[in-house]
Each structure stands twice: as structure tokens, then as C-alpha cells.
C-alpha atoms as a PDB file:
ATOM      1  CA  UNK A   1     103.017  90.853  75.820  1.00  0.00           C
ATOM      2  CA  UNK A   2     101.052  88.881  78.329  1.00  0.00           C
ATOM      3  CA  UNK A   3     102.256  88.219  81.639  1.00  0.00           C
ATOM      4  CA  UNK A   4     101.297  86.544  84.503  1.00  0.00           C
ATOM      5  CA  UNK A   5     100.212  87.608  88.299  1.00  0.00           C
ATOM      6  CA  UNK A   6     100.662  86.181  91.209  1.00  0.00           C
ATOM      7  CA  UNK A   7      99.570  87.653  95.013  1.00  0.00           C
ATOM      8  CA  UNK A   8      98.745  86.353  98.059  1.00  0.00           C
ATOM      9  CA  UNK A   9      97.751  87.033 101.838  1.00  0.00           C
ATOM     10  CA  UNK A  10      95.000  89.742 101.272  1.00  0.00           C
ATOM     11  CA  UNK A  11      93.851  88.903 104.778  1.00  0.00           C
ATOM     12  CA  UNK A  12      90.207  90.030 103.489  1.00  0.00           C
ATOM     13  CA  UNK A  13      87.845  90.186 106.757  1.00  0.00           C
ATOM     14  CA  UNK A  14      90.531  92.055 109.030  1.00  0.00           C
ATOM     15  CA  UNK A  15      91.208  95.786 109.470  1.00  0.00           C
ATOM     16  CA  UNK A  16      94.316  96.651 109.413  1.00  0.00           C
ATOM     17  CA  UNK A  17      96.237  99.777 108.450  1.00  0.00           C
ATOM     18  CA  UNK A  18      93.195  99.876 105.922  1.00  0.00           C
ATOM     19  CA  UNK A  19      89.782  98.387 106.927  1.00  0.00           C
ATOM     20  CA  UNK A  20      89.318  95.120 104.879  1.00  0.00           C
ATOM     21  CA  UNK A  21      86.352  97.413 102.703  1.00  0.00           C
ATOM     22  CA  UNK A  22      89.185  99.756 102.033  1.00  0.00           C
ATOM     23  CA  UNK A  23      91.774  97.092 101.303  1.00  0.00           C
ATOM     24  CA  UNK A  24      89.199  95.285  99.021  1.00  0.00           C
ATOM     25  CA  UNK A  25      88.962  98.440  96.981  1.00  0.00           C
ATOM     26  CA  UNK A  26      92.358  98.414  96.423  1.00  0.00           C
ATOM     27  CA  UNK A  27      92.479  94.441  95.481  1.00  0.00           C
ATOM     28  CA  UNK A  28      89.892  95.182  93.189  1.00  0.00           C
ATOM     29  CA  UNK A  29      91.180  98.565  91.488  1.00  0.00           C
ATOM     30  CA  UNK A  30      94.972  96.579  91.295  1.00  0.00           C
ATOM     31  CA  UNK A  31      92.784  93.916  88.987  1.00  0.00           C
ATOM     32  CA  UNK A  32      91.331  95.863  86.923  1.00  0.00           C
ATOM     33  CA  UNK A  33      95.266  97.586  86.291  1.00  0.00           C
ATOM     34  CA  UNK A  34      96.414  94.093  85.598  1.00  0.00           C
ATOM     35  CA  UNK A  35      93.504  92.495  83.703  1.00  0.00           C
ATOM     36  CA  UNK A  36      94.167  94.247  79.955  1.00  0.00           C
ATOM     37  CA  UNK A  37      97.636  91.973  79.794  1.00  0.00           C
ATOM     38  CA  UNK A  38      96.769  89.450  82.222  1.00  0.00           C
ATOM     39  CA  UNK A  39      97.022  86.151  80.692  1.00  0.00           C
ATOM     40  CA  UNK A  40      96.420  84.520  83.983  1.00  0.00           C
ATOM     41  CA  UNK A  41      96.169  85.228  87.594  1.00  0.00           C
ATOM     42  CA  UNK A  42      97.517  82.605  90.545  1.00  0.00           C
ATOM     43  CA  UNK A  43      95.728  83.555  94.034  1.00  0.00           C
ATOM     44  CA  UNK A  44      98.320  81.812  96.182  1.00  0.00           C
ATOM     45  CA  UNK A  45      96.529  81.362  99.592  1.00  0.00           C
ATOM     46  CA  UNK A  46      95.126  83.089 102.976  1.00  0.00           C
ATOM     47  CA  UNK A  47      92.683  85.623 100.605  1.00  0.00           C
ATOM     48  CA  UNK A  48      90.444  85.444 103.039  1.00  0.00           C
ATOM     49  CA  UNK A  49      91.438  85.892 106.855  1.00  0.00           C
ATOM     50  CA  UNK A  50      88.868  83.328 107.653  1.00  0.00           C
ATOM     51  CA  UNK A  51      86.185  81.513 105.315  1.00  0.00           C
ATOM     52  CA  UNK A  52      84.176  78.306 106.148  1.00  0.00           C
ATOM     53  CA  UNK A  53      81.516  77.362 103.511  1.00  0.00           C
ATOM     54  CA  UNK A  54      78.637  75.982 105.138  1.00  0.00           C
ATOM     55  CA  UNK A  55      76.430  73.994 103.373  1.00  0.00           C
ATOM     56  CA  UNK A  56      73.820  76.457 102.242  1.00  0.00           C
ATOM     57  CA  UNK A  57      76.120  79.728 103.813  1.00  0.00           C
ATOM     58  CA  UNK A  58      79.182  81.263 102.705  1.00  0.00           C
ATOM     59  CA  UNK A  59      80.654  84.090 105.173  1.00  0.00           C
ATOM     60  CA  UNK A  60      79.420  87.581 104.965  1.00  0.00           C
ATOM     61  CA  UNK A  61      80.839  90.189 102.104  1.00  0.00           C
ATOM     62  CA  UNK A  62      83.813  90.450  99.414  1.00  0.00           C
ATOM     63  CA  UNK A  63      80.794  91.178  96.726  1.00  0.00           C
ATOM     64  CA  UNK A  64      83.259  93.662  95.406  1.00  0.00           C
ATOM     65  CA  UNK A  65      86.109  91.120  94.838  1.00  0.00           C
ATOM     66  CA  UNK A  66      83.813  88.008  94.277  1.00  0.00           C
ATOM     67  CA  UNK A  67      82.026  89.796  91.192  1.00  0.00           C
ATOM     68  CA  UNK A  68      85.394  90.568  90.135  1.00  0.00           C
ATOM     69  CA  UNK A  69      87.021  87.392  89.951  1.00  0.00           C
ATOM     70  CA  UNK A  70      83.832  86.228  88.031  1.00  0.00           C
ATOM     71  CA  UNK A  71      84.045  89.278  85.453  1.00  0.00           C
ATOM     72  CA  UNK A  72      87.561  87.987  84.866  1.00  0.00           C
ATOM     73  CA  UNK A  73      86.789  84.455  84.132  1.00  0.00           C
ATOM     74  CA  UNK A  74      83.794  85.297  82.354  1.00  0.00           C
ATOM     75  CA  UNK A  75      86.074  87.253  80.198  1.00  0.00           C
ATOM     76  CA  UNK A  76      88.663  84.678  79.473  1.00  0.00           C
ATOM     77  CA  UNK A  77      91.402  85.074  81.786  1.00  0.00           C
ATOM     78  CA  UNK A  78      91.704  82.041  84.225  1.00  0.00           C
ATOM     79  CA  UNK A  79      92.006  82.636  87.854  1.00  0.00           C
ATOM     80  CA  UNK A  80      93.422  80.074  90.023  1.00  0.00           C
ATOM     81  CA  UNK A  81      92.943  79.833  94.425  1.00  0.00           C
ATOM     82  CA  UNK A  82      95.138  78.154  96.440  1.00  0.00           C
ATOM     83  CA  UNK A  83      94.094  77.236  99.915  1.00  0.00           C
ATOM     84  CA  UNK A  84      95.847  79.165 102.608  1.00  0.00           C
ATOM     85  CA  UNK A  85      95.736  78.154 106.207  1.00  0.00           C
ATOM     86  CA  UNK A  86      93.177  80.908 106.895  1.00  0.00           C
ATOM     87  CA  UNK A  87      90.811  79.676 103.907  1.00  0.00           C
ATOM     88  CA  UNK A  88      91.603  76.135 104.445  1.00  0.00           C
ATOM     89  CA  UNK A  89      87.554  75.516 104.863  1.00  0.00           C
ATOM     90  CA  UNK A  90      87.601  76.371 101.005  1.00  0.00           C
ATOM     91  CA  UNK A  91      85.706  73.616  99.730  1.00  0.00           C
ATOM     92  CA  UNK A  92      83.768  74.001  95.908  1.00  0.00           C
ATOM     93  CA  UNK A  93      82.233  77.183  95.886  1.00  0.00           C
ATOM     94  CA  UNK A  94      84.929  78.941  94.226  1.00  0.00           C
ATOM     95  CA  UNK A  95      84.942  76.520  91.479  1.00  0.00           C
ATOM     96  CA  UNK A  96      81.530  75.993  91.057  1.00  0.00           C
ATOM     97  CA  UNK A  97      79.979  79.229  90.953  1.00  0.00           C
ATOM     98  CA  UNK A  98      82.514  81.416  89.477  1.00  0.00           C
ATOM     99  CA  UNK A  99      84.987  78.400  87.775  1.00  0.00           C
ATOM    100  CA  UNK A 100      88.354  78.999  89.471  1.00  0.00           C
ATOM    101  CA  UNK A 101      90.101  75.566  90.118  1.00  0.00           C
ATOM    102  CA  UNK A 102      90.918  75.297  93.799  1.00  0.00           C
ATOM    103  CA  UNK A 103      94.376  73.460  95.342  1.00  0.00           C
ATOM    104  CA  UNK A 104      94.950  72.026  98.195  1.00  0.00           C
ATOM    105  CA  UNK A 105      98.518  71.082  97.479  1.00  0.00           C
ATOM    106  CA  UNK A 106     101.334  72.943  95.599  1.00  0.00           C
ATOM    107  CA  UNK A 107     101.262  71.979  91.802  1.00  0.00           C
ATOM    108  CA  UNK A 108     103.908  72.152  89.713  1.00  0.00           C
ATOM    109  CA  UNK A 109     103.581  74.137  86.268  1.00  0.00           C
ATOM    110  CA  UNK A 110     105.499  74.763  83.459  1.00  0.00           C
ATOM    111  CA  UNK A 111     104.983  78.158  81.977  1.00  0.00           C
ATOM    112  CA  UNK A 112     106.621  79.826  78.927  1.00  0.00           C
ATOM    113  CA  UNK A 113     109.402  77.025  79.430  1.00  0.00           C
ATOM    114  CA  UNK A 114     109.767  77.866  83.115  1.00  0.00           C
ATOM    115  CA  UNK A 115     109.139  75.272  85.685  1.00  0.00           C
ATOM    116  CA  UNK A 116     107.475  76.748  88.949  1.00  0.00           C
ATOM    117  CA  UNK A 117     106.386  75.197  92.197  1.00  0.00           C
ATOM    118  CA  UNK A 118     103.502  77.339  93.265  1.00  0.00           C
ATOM    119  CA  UNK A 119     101.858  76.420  96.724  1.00  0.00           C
ATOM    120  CA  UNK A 120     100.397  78.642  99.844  1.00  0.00           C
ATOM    121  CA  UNK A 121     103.641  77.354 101.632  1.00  0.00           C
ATOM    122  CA  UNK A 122     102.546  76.657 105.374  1.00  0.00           C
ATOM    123  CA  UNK A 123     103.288  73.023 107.178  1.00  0.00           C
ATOM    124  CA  UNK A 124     106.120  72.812 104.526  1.00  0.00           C
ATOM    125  CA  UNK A 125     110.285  72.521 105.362  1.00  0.00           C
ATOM    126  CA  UNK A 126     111.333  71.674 108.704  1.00  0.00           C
ATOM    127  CA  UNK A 127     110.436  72.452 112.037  1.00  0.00           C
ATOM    128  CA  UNK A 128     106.334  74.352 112.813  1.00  0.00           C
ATOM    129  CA  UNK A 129     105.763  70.890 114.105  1.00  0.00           C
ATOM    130  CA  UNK A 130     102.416  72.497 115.885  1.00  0.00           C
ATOM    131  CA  UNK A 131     101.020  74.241 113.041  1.00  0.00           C
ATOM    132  CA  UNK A 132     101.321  71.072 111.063  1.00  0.00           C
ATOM    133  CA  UNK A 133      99.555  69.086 113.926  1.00  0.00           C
ATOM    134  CA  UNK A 134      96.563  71.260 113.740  1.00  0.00           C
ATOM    135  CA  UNK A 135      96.463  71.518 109.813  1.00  0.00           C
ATOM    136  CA  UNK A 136      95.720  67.744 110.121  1.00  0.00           C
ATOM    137  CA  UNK A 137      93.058  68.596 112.536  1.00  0.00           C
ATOM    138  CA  UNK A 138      91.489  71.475 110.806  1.00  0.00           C
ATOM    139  CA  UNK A 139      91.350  68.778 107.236  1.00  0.00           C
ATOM    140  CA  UNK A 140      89.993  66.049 109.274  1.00  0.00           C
ATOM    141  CA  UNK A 141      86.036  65.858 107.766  1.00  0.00           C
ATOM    142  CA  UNK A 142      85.109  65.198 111.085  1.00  0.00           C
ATOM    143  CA  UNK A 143      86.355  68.354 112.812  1.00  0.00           C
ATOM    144  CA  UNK A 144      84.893  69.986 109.571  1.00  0.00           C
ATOM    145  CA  UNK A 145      81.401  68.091 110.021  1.00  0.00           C
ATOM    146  CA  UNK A 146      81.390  69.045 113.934  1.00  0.00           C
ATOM    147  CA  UNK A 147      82.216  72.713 113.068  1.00  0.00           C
ATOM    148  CA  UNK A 148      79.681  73.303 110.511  1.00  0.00           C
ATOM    149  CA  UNK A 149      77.108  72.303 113.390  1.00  0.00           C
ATOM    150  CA  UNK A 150      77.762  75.742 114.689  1.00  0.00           C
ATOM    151  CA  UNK A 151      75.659  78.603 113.566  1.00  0.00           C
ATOM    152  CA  UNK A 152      77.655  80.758 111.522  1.00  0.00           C
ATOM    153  CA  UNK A 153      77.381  83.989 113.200  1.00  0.00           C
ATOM    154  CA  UNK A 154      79.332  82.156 116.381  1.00  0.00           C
ATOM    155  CA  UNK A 155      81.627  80.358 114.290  1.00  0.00           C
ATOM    156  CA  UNK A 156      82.955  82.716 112.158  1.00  0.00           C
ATOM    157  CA  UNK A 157      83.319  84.957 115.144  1.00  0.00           C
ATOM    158  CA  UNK A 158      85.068  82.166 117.167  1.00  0.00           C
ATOM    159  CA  UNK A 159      87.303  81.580 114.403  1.00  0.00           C
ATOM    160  CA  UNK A 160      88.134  85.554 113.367  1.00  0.00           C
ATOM    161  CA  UNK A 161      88.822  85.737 117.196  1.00  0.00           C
ATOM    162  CA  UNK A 162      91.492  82.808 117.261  1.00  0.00           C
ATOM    163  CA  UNK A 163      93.046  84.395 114.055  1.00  0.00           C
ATOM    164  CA  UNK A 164      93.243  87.832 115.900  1.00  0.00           C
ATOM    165  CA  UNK A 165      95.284  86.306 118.800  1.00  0.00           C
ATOM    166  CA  UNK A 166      97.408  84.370 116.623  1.00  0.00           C
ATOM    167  CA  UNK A 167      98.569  86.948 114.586  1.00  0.00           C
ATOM    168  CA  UNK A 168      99.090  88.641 118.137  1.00  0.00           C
ATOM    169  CA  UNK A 169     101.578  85.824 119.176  1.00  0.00           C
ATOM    170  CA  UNK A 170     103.029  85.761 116.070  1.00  0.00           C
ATOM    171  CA  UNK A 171     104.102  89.641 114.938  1.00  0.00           C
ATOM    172  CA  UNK A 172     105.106  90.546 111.685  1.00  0.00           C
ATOM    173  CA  UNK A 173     108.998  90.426 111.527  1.00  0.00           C
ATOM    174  CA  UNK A 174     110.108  92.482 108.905  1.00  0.00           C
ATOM    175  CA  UNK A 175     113.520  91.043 108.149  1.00  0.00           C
ATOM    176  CA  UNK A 176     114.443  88.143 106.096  1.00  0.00           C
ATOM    177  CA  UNK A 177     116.453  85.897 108.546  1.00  0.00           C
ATOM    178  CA  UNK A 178     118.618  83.757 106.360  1.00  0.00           C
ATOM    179  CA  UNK A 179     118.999  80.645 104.702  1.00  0.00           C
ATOM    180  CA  UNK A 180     119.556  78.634 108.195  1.00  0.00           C
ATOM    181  CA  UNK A 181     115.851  80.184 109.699  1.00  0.00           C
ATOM    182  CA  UNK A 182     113.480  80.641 106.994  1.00  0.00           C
ATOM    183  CA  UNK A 183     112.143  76.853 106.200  1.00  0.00           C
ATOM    184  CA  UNK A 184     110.770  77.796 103.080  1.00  0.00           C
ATOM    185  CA  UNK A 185     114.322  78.251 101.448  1.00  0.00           C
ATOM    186  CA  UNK A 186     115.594  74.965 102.940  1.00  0.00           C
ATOM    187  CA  UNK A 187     112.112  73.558 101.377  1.00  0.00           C
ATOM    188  CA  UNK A 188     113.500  74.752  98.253  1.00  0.00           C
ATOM    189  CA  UNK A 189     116.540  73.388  98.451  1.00  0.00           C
ATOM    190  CA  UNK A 190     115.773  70.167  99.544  1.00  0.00           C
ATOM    191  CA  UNK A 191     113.246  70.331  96.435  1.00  0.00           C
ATOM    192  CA  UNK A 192     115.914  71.157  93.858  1.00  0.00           C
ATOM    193  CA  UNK A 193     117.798  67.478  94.613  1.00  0.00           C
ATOM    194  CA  UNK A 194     115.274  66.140  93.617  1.00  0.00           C
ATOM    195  CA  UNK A 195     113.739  67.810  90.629  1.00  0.00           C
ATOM    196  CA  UNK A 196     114.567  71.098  88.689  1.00  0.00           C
ATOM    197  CA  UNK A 197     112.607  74.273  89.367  1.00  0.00           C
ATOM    198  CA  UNK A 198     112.903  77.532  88.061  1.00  0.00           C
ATOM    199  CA  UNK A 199     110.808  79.510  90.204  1.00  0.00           C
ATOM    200  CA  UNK A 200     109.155  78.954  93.846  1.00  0.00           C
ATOM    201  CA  UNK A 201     106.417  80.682  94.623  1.00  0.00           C
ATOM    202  CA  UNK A 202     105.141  80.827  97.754  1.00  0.00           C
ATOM    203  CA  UNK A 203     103.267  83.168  99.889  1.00  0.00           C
ATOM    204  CA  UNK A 204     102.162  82.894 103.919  1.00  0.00           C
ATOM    205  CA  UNK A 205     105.664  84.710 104.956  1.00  0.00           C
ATOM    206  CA  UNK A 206     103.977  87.891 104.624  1.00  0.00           C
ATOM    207  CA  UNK A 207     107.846  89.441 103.345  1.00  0.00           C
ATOM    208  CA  UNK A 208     108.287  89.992  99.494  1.00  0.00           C
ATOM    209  CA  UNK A 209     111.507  87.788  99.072  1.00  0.00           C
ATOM    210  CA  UNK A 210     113.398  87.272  96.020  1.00  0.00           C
ATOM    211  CA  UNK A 211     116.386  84.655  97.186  1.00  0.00           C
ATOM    212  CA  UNK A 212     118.818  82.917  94.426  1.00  0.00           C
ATOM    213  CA  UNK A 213     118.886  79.409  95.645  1.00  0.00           C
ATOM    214  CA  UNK A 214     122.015  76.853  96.475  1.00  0.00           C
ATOM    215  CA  UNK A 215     122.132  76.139  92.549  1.00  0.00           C
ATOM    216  CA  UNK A 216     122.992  80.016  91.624  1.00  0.00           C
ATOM    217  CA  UNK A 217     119.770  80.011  89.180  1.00  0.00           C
ATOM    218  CA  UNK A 218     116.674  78.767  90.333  1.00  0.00           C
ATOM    219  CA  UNK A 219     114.622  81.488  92.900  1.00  0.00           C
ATOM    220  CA  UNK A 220     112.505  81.298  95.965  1.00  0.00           C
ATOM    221  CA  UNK A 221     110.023  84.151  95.269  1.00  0.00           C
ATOM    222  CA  UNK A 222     107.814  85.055  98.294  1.00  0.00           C
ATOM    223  CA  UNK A 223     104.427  87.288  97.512  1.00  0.00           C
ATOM    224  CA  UNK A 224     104.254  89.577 100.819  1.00  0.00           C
ATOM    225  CA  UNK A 225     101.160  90.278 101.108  1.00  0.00           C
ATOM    226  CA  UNK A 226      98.177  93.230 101.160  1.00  0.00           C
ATOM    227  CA  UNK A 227      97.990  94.812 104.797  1.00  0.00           C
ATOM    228  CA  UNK A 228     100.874  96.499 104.219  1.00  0.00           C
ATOM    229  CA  UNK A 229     102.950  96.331 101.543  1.00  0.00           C
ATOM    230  CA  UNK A 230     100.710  95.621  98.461  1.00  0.00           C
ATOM    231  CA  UNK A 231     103.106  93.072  97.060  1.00  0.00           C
ATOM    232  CA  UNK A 232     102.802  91.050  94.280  1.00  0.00           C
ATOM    233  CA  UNK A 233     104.720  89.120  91.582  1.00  0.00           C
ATOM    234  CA  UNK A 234     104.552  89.196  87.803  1.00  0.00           C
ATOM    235  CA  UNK A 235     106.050  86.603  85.077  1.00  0.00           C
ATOM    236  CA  UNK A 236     106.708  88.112  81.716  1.00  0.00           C
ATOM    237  CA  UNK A 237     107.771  84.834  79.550  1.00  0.00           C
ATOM    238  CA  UNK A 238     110.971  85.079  80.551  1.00  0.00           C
ATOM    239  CA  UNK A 239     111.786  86.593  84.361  1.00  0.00           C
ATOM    240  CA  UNK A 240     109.848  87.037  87.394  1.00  0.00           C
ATOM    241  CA  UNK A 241     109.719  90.122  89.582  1.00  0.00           C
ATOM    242  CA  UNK A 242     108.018  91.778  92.645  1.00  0.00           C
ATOM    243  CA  UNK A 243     106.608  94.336  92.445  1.00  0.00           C
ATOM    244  CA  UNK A 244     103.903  96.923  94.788  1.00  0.00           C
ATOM    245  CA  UNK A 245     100.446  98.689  93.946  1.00  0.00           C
ATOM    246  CA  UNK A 246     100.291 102.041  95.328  1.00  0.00           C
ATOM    247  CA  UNK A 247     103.122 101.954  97.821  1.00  0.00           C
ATOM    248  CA  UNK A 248     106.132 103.829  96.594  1.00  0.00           C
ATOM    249  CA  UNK A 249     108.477 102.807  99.693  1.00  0.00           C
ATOM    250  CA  UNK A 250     108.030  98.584  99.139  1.00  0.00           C
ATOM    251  CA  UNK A 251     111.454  96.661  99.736  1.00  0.00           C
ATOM    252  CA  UNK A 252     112.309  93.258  98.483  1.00  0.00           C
ATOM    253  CA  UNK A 253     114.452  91.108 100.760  1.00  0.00           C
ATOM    254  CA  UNK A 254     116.256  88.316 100.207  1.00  0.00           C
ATOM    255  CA  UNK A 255     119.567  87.931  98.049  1.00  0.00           C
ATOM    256  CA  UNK A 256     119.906  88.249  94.507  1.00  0.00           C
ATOM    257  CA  UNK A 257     123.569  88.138  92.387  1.00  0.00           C
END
């Protein structure tokens, strides 16, 4: 049976509790597990820690995953990128040299009879009022314009530096703090009076999170993501569940019945 995959926040360009070489490898080696009943692969944001594609530039390395992703499409199975607000510079290069369609908004999709909402997730629910401030900033085509005046060696290591002391102000909080605090379930349930949705899948939460939403059926599924707990989701036809590549001790918050 085919199934599809779904993973986000690789972080790719940061070293971690691997280096990002190391945690490439793994990206890479979890692929090529998934790729013999893959029948399509959703990259759901933030792959890259930081990427800005200047005109005749791209920023240095991921050979290992880049060739990958183009084996995989060359071979049939479609790969789709969602923009993550590390990657947000993401322009056409994905789609042009190795055919993965690129989003810049969440899409809705309708798979094996399932309706999901699959997006990156940042700027949306209530409250992050800054963040959402400077995601208009960082889309403006001026700001991009102005910043691709920069030679890239400075401003990709401007940029990785900013990243670095935001993730600083901003640990990792491994604990799923309820309906009332995580916006991305009030996102979903807001969404749900207005349409119906099976499945929400988000990632940027960096916390695999499988939560049964205010209608008892439909689920907010968050990814995790790959500097620590190797998290990913998979959609048989029928259900979706998270699961972990090489890391025996993964937990899944959230609340199911």
C-alpha cells in the first residue's frame, strides 16, 4: 500500500545534537527507507535553517539532500516544499531545477477521501503579533531587493547569526501546553466553523502533537522536527500517525480518545 510522508523543521545549516552534515545523512538515509512505498512526500517548512536565493547564488551545501529530492522526482514520486519562516527567501529554484511545487500559503488537499490543511503554521491563530509584523517585512520585495545587495558570505552569516539568538530567546519547551496556549489548536478550531477538515498538519512547533479537536474527529497533527526527535508523520489511505527514525525514546503529546 502506498502511503504518504510528511516532516518538517530539519533546521539544515545548524549543529545541533548532530552537526547539520550528520543530520543530513540521516534525512537522506530516512528517504531512501520511505521512498519504495512513498506515493508522495509533503516538506512542510523551515528545511533549511536559513536559505536566500540570490540571483545567480544559492547558499552553500545540502548536495546530499538536494540530489536526493531530485532522484525522487526524477523517479516519479512528487515532492512538495512549503516555505517555513527560516526558508521564507525560497523563491523558484526548488521548482525549477529539481520540479517540486513551492507554497507560500497552506493549501488545502483532499487525499484518499481525507481533507487536510497542510501549511508551515507560523503568523497563524492569535496572538505572535511581532513575528507576524516582521513576516510582512521579510515578504516585502523591497526588503528582499535591498538584502540581496549584500554579498552572500555576510548575509547568510548575518542571517544564521539572528537565527542563532532567536532560537536562544526562544528555548525548546518540551510540553504541550493546552488548548487555551498553543494557537495552532485554536487555529484549528476556528478553521473547523468554517469548513470541514480531517487532518491539520502543521509543523514550526518543533513538538510531535497528535490533538483530537473540539469536534471529537478531526486532528491537529504537529511534525516535531529533526534536531532531536526525528519526527515525522505518515498517511496510509485511511489514518495518520507519527512516527520517529532512529530514536527509540520519541513521545507524542497532545490528547487523543
Amino acid at each position: 500500500m502506498k502511503k504518504t510522508y510528511f516532516a518538517s523543521d530539519f533546521h539544515l545549516g545548524i549543529d545541533v545534537r548532530f552537526s547539520s552534515a550528520e543530520r543530513e545523512r540521516q534525512i537522506v538515509a530516512w528517504l531512501d527507507n520511505i521512498a519504495p512505498d512513498a506515493e508522495a512526500i509533503y516538506l512542510v517548512g523551515d528545511v533549511f535553517d536559513f536559505w536566500f536565493e540570490y540571483r545567480h547564488a544559492v547558499p552553500k551545501g545540502y548536495t546530499r539532500l538536494l540530489g536526493k529530492l531530485a532522484a525522487l522526482t526524477d523517479s516519479g514520486i512528487p515532492v512538495y516544499f512549503f516555505i517555513g519562516n527560516h526558508d521564507m527567501w525560497m523563491f523558484r529554484y526548488f521548482e525549477e531545477e529539481l520540479g517540486i511545487p513551492t507554497y507560500r500559503q497552506p493549501i488545502v488537499r483532499e487525499l484518499s477521501g481525507k481533507t487536510f490543511f497542510i501549511g508551515h503554521g507560523d503568523g497563524l491563530g492569535p496572538g505572535d503579533y511581532g513575528y507576524k509584523f516582521l513576516k510582512k517585512v521579510f515578504n516585502n520585495r523591497l526588503c528582499q531587493r535591498l538584502f540581496s545587495g549584500i554579498h552572500p558570505d555576510l548575509g547568510i552569516a548575518l542571517a544564521l547569526y539572528f537565527s542563532g539568538r532567536s532560537r536562544q530567546g526562544n528555548p525548546e519547551i518540551p510540553e504541550f501546553l493546552g488548548p487555551d496556549k498553543e494557537w495552532l489548536v485554536q487555529f484549528c478550531n476556528e478553521t473547523l466553523d468554517k469548513q470541514d477538515i480531517d487532518f491539520f498538519v502543521f509543523g514550526h512547533r518543533h513538538l510531535p502533537i497528535d490533538y483530537v479537536l473540539k469536534n471529537g474527529k478531526s486532528r491537529y497533527i504537529n511534525l516535531g522536527e529533526w534536531m532531536y526527535s526525528n519526527s515525522y508523520a505518515v498517511f496510509d489511505g485511511n489514518d495518520i500517525s507519527i512516527e520517529f527514525f532512529h530514536n527509540d525514546t520519541g513521545k507524542v503529546f497532545g490528547r487523543r480518545p
